[in-house]
Protein backbone atom coordinates (compact mmCIF):
# COMPACT_ATOMS: atom_id res chain seq x y z
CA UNK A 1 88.53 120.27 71.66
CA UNK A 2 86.35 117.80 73.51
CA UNK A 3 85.73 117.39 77.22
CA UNK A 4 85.75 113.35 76.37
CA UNK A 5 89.09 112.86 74.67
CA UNK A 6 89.90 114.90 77.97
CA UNK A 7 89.30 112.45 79.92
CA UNK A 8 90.19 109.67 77.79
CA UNK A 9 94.08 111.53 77.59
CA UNK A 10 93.50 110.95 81.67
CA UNK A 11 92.00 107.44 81.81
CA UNK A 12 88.79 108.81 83.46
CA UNK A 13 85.56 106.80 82.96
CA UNK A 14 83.23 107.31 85.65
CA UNK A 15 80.22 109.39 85.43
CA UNK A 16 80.46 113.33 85.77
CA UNK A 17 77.51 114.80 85.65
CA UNK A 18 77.43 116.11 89.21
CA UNK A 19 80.19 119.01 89.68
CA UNK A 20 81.01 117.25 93.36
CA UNK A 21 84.04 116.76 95.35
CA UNK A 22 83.53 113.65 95.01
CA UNK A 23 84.53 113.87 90.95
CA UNK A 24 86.87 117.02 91.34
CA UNK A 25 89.19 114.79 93.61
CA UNK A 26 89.13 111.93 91.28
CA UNK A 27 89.55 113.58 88.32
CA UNK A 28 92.42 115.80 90.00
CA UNK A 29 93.96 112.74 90.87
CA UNK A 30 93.83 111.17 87.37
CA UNK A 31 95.56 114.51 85.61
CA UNK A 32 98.64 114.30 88.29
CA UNK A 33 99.08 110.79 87.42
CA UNK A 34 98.82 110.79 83.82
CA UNK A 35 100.23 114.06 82.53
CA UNK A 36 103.97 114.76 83.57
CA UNK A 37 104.73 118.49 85.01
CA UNK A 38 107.33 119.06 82.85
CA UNK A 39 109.44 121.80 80.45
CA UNK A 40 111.41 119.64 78.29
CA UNK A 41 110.24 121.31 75.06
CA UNK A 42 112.64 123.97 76.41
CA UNK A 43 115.37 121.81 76.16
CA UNK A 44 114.14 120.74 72.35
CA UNK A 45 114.05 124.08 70.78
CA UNK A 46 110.03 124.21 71.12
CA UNK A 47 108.51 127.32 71.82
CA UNK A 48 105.40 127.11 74.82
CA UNK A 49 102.41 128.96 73.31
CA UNK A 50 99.79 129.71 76.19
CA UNK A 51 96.56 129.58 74.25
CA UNK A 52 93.90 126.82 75.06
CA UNK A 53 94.23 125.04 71.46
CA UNK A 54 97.43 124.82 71.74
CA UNK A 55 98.32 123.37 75.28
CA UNK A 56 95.18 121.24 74.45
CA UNK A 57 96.60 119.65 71.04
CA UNK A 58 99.98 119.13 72.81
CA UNK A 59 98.88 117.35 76.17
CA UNK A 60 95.73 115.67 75.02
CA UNK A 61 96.72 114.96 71.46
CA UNK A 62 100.38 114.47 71.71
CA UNK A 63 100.13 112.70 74.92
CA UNK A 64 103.03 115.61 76.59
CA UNK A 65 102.84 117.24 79.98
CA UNK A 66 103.53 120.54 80.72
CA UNK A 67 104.55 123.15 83.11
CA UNK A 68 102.08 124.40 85.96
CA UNK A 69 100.48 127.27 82.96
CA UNK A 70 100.17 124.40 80.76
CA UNK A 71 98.82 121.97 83.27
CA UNK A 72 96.56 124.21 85.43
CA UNK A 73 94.68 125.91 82.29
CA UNK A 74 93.85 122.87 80.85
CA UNK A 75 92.31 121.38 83.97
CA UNK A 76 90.95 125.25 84.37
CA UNK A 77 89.17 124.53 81.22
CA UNK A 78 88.45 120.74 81.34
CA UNK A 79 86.38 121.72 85.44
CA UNK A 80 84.48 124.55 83.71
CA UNK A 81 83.63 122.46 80.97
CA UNK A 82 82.24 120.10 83.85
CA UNK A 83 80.12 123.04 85.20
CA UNK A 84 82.60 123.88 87.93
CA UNK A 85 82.53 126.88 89.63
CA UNK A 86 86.44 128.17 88.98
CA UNK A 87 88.33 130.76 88.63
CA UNK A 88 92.08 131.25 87.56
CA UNK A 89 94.49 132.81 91.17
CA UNK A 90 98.37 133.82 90.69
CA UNK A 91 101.08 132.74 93.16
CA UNK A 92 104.51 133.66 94.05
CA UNK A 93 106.42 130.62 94.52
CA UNK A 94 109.09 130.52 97.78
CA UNK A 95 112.77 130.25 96.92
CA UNK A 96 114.42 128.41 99.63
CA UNK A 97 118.28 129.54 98.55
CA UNK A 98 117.05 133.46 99.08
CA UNK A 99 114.99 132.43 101.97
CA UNK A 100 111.74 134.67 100.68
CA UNK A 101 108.84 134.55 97.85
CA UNK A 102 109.32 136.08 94.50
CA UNK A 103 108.49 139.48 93.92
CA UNK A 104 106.48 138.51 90.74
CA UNK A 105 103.88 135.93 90.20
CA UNK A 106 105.30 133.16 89.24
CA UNK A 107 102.73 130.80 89.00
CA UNK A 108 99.17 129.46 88.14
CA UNK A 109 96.32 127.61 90.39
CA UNK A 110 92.74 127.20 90.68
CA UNK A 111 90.16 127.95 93.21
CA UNK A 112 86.82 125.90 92.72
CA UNK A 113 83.72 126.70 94.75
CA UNK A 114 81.61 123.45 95.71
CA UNK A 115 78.13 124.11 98.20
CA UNK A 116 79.85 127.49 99.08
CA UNK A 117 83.29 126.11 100.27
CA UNK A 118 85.96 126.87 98.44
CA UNK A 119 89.30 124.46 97.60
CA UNK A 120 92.21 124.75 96.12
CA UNK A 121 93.26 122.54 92.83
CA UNK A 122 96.92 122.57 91.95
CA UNK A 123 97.92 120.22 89.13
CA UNK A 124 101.26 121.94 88.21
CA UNK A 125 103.72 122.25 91.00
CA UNK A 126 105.23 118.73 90.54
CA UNK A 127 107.63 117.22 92.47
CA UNK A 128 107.33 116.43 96.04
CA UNK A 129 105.24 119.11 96.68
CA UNK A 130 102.20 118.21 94.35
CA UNK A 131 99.02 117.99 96.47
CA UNK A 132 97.55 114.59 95.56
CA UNK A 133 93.96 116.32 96.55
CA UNK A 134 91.92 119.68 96.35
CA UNK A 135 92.36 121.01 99.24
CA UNK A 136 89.62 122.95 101.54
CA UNK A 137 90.95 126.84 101.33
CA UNK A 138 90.86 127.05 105.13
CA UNK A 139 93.84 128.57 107.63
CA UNK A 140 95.48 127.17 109.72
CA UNK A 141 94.13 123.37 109.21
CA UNK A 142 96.44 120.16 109.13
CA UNK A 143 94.98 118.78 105.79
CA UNK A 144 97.21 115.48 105.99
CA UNK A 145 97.35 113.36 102.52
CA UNK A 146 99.97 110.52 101.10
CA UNK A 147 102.96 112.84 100.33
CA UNK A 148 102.73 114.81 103.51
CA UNK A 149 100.77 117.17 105.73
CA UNK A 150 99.25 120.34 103.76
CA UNK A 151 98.45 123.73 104.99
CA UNK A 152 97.35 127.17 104.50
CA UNK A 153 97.73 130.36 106.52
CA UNK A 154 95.93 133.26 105.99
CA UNK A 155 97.61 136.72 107.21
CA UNK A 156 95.67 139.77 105.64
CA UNK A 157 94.24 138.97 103.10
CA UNK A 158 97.33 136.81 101.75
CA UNK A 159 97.67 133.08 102.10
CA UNK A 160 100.46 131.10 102.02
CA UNK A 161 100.72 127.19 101.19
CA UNK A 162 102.96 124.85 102.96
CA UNK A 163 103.45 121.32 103.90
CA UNK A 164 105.08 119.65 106.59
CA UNK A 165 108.95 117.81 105.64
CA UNK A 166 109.28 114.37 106.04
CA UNK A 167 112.66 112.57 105.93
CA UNK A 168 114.48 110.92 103.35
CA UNK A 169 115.79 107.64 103.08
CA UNK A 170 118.54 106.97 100.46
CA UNK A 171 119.75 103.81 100.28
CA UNK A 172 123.04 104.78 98.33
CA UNK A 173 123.58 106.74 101.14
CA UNK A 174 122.78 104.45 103.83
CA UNK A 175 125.87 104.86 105.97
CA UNK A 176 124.08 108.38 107.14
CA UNK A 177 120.86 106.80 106.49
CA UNK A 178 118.98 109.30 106.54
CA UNK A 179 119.17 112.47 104.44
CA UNK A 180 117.46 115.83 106.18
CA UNK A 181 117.94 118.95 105.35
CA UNK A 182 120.03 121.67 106.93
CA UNK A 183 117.09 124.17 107.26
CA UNK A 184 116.14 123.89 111.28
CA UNK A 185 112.24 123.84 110.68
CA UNK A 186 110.26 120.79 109.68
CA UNK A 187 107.77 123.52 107.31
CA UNK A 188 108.29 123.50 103.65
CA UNK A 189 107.64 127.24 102.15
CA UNK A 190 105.98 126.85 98.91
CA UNK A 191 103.88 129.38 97.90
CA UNK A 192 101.79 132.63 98.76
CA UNK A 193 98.97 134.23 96.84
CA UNK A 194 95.84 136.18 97.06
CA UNK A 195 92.08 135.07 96.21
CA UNK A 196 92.33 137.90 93.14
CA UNK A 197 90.36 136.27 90.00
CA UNK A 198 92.99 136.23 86.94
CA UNK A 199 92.95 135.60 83.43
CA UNK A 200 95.26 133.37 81.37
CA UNK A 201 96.25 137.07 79.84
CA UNK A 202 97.72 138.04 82.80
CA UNK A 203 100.47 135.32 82.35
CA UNK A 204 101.50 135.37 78.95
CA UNK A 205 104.35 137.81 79.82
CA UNK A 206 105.78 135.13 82.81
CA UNK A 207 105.22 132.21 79.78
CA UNK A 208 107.41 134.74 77.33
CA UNK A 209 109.91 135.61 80.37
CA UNK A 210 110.30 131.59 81.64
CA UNK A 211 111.46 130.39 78.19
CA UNK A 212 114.32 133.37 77.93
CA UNK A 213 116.25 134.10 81.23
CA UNK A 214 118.95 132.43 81.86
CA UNK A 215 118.11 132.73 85.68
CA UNK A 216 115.17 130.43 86.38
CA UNK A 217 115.69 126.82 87.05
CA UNK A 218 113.07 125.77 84.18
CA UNK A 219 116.06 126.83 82.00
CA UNK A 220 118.48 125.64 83.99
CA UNK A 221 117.25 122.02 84.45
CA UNK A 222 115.39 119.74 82.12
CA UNK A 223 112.45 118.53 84.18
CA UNK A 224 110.02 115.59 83.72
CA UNK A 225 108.24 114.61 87.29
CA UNK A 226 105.00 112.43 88.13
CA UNK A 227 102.86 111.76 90.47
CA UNK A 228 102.16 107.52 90.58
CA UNK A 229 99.80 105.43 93.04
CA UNK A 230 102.64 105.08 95.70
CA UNK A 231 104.80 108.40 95.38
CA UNK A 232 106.77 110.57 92.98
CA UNK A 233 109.22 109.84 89.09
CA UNK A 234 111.69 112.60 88.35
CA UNK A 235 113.62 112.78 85.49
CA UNK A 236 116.44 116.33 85.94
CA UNK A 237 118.63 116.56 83.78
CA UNK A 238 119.99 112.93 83.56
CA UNK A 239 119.42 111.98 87.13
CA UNK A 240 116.55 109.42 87.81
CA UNK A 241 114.90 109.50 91.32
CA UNK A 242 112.05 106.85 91.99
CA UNK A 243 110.12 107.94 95.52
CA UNK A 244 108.04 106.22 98.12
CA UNK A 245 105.64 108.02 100.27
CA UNK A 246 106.10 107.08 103.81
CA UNK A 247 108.33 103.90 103.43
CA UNK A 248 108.54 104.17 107.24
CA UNK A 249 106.69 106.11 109.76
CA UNK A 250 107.38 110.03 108.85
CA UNK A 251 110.37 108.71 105.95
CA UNK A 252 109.85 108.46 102.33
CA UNK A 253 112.40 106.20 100.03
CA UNK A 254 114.12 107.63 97.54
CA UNK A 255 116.49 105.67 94.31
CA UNK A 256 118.27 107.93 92.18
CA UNK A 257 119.87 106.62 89.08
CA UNK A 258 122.18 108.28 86.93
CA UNK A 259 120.96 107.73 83.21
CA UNK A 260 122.98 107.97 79.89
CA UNK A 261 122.04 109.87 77.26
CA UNK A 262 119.74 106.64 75.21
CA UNK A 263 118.39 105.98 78.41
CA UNK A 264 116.76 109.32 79.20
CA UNK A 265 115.25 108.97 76.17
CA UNK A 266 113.68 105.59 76.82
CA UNK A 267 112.85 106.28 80.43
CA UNK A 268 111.09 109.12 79.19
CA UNK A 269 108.95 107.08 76.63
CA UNK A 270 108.66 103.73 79.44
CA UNK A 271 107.88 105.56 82.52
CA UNK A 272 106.22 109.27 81.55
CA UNK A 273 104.61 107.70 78.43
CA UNK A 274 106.53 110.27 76.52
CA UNK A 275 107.70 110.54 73.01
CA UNK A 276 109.27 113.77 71.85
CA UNK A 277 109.41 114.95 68.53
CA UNK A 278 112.71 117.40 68.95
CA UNK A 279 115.74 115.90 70.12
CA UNK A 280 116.25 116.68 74.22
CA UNK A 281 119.41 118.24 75.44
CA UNK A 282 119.24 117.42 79.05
């Protein structure tokens, strides 16, 4: 493993010698745009080993994505390779349907330290609510970027993330023109967690318990989403939804396409760079 065909699997060529913000951002922002959160190899018979070799050989060398354990501990690696100052934090994610947070961590994210502030890099939630950014571990602070407005809250010890919901505009639905959700308040739930260090150890029992029960969406729904220069690609399941940050003040645009079974396949390979080696069963 090399920190250069790192950042050549990212198409990152600037210098990094100085462990900045500067670089962190940049670099952050060329990992969400190049490698796909996603869990297909659960829906190709794959197992998901959580070892450094090989979520390193599959991302890097066989050009996949992966889901936020795959994602996060390779950029967790790739920043203290850098000389970051990082460290490994666990998060239960918020489950809108139960209206509350998991009881078990669920999830993987890093806290870097730069001149004795300390940020928050999250490469693996995907979707919609993928920071584009690192952003400044600080409570109760608008931190507005292109998908939305970011924040944390701090309440003993235990902080919670959240961003701010914008509307939808779908233009297959245009006679209500705009889809909102039913929820009354504009605040997205999407995490909590606490500043305790982990180790990649410490998850290897959530990586066992994702790829078995039947309960969690990962195994529910195939998943393929990226972040591009002017929004969001998701691929679940067979349905194809193309989104634009802010098309209009406080809206974002989203096409959805309903794909057949050769298509998902191609769209996978022409817009996530993807080429799997199992066949999918979406």
């Amino acid at each position: 493993m090399n920190i250069q065909e790192y950042l050549e699997r990212i198409s990152y060529s600037k210098p990094h010698k100085d462990a900045d913000l500067e670089t962190l951002t940049a670099i952050f922002q060329h990992h969400i745009q190049t490698i796909p959160f996603e869990n297909l190899s659960m829906h190709c018979g794959e197992a998901i080993e959580l070892d450094l070799q090989s979520t390193y050989n599959k991302i890097v060398r066989k050009k996949r994505g992966g889901w936020c354990l795959e994602s996060n501990y390779l950029l967790f690696w790739a920043l203290q390779e850098l000389g970051y100052d990082i460290c490994i934090l666990g998060g239960n994610s918020y489950e809108p349907a139960e209206r509350t947070y998991t009881a078990d961590i669920n999830h993987i994210l890093l806290k870097v330290v730069i001149k004795g502030d300390s940020y928050i890099a999250d490469a693996g939630f995907g979707g919609a609510y993928q920071m584009w950014q690192p952003l400044m571990l600080i409570s109760g602070k608008d931190q507005p970027q292109v998908p939305g407005i970011f924040r944390f809250m701090e309440d003993d010890g235990t902080w919670y993330f959240e961003k701010v919901k914008r509307k939808h505009y779908i233009p297959e639905q245009s006679d209500t023109h705009f889809h909102s959700t039913p929820e009354l308040e504009n605040i997205r739930k999407i995490y909590r967690f606490t500043l305790e260090p982990r180790h990649i150890d410490d998850f290897q029992e959530l990586n066992a318990y994702l790829q078995v029960s039947p309960d969690n969406i990962l195994q529910k729904k195939s998943i393929c989403s990226l972040q591009t220069s002017t929004g969001l690609l998701a691929l679940v399941g067979w349905t194809l939804s193309e989104m634009r940050y802010n098309y209009t003040e406080d809206t974002d645009l989203v096409n959805i396409t309903t794909l057949t079974d050769e298509e998902v396949e191609k769209t996978l390979k022409e817009k996530f760079n993807i080429v799997l080696e199992n066949k999918l069963v979406p």
